[in-house]
N, C-alpha and C. Protein backbone atom coordinates (compact mmCIF):
# COMPACT_ATOMS: atom_id res chain seq x y z
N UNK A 1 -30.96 -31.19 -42.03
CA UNK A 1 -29.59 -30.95 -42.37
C UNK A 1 -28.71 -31.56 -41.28
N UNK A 2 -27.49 -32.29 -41.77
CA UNK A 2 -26.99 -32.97 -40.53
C UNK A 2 -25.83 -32.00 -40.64
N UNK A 3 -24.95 -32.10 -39.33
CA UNK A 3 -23.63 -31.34 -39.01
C UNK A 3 -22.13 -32.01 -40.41
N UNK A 4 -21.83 -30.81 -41.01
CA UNK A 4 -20.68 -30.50 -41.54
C UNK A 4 -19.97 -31.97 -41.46
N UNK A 5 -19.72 -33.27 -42.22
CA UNK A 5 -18.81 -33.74 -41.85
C UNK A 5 -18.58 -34.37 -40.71
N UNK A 6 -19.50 -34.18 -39.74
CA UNK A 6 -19.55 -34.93 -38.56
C UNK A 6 -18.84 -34.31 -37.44
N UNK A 7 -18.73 -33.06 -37.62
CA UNK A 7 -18.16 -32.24 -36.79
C UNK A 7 -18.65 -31.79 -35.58
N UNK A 8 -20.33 -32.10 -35.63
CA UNK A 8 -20.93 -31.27 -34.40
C UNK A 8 -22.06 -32.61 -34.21
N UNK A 9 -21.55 -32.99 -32.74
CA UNK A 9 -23.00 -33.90 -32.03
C UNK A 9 -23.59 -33.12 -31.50
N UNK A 10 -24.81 -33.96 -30.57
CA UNK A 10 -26.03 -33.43 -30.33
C UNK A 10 -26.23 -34.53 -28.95
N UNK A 11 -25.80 -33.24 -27.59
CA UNK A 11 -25.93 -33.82 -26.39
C UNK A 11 -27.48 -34.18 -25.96
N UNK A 12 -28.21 -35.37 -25.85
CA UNK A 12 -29.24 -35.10 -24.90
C UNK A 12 -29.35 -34.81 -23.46
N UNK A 13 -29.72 -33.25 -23.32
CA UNK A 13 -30.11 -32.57 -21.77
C UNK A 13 -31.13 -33.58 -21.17
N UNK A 14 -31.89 -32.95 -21.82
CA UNK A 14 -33.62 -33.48 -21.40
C UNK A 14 -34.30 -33.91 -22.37
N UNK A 15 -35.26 -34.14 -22.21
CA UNK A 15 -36.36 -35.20 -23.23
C UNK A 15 -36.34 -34.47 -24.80
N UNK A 16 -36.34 -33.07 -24.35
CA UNK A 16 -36.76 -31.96 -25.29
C UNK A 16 -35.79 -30.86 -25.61
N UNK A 17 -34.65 -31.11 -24.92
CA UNK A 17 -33.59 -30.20 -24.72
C UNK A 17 -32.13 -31.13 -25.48
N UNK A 18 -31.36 -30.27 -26.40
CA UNK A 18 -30.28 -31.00 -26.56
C UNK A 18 -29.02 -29.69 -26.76
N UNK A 19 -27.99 -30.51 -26.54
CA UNK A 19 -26.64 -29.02 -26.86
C UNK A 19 -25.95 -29.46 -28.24
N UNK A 20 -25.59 -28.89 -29.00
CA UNK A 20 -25.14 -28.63 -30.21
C UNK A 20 -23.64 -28.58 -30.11
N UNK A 21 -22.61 -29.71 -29.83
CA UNK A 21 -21.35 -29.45 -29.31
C UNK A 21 -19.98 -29.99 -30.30
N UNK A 22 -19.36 -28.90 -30.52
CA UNK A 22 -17.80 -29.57 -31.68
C UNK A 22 -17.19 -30.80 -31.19
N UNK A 23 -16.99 -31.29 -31.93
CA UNK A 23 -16.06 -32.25 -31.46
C UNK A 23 -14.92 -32.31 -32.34
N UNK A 24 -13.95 -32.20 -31.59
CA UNK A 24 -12.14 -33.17 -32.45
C UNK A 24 -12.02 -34.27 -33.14
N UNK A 25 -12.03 -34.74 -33.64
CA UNK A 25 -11.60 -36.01 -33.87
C UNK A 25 -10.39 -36.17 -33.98
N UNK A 26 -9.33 -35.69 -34.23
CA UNK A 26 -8.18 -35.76 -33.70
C UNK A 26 -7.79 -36.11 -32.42
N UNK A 27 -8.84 -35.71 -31.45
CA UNK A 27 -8.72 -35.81 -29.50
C UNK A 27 -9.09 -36.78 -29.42
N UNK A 28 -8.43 -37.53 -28.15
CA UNK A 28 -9.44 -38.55 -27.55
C UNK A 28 -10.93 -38.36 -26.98
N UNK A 29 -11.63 -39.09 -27.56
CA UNK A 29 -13.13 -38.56 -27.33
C UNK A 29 -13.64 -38.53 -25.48
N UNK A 30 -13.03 -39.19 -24.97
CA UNK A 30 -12.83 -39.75 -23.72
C UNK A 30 -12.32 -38.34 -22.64
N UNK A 31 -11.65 -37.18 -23.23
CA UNK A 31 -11.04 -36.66 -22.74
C UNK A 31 -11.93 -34.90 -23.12
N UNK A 32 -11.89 -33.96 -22.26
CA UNK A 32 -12.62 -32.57 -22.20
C UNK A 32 -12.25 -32.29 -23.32
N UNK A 33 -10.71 -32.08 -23.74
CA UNK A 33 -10.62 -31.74 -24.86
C UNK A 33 -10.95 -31.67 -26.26
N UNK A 34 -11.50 -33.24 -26.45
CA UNK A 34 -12.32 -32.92 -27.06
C UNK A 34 -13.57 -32.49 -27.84
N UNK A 35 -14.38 -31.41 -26.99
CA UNK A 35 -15.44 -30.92 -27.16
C UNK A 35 -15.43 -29.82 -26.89
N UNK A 36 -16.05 -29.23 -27.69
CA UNK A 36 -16.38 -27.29 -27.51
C UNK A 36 -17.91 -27.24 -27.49
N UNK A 37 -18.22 -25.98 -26.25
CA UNK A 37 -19.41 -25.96 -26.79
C UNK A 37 -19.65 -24.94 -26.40
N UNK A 38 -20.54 -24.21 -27.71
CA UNK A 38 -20.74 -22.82 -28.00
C UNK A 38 -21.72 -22.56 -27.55
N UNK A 39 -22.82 -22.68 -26.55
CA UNK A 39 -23.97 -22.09 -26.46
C UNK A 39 -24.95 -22.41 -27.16
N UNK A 40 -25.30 -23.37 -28.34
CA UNK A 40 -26.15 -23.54 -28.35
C UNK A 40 -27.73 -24.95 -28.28
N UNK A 41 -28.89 -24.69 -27.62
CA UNK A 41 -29.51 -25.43 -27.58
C UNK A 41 -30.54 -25.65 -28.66
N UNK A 42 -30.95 -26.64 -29.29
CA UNK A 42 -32.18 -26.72 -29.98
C UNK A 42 -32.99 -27.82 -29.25
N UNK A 43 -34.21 -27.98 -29.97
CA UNK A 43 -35.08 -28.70 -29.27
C UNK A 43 -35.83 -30.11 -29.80
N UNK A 44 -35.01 -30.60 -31.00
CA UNK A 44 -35.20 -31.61 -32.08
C UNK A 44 -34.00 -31.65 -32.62
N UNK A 45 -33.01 -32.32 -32.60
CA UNK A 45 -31.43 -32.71 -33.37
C UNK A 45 -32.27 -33.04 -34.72
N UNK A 46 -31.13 -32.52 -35.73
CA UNK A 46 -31.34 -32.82 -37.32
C UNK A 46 -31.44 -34.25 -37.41
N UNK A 47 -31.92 -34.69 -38.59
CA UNK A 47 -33.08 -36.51 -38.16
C UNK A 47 -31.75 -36.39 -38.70
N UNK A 48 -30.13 -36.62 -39.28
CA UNK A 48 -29.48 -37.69 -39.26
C UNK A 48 -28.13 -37.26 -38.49
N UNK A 49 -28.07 -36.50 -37.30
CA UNK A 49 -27.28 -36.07 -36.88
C UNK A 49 -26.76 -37.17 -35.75
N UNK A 50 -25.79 -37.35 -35.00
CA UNK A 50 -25.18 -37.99 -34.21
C UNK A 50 -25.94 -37.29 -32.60
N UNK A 51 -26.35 -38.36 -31.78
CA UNK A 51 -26.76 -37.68 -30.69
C UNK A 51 -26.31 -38.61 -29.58
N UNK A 52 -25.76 -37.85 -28.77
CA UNK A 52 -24.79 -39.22 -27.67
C UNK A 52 -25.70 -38.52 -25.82
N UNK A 53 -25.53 -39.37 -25.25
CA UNK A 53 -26.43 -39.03 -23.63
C UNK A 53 -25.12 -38.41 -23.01
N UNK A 54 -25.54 -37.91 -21.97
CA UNK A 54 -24.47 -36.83 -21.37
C UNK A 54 -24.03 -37.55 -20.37
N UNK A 55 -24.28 -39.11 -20.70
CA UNK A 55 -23.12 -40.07 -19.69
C UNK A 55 -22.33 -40.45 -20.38
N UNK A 56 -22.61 -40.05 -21.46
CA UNK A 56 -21.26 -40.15 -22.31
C UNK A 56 -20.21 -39.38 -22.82
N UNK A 57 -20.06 -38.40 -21.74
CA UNK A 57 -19.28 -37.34 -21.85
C UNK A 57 -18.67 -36.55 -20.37
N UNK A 58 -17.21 -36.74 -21.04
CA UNK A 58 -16.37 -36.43 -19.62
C UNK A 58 -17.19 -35.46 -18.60
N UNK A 59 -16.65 -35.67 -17.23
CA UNK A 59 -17.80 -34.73 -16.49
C UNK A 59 -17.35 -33.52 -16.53
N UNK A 60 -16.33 -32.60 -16.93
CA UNK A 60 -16.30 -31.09 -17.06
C UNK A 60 -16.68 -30.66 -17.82
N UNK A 61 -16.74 -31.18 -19.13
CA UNK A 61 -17.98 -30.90 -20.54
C UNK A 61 -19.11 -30.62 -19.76
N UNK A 62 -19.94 -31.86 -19.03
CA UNK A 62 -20.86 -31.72 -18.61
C UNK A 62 -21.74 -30.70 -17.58
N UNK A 63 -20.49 -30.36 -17.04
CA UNK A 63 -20.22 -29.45 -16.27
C UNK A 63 -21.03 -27.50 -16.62
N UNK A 64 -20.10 -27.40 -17.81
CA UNK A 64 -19.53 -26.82 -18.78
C UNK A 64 -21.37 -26.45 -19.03
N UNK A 65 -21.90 -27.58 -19.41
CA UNK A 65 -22.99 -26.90 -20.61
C UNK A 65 -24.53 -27.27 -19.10
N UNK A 66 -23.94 -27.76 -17.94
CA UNK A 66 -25.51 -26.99 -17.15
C UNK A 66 -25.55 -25.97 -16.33
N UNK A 67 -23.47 -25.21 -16.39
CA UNK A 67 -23.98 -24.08 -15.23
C UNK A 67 -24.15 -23.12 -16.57
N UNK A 68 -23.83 -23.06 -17.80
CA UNK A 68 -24.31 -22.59 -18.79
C UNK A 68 -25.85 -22.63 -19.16
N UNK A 69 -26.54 -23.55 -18.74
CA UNK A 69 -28.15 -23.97 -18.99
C UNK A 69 -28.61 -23.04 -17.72
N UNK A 70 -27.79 -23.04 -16.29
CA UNK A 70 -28.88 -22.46 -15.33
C UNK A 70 -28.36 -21.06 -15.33
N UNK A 71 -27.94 -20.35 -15.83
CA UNK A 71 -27.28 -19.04 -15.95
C UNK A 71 -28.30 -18.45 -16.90
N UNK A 72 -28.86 -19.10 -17.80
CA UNK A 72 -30.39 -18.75 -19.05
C UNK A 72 -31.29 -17.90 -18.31
């Protein structure tokens, strides 16, 4: 099952680890704003889902979802 419309990518953490995160499209993608992310991880993204590397994402997002990962 892929995300709603294209509403939700799929950060790669680690090899085996990914975050499940909203995105705006209205926002500049470039910018914190646009991304939410709710907590959650899976461990295989849906085979046609959007999955972007976490250098591709502003660094307070990034921020955001590993003091959230080491707090687990």
């Amino acid at each position: 099952m892929s995300s709603k419309h294209g509403k939700y990518v799929y950060i790669a953490i680690d090899k085996d680890l990914y975050a499940k995160v909203r995105l705006f499209k209205k926002k500049d993608p470039k910018s914190a704003d646009a991304y939410a992310f709710y907590g959650v991880f899976v461990k295989k993204p849906p085979r046609k889902a959007v999955v972007l590397s976490s250098s591709d994402l502003p660094e307070e997002v990034l921020n955001k979802i590993k003091s959230y990962l080491s707090s687990i």
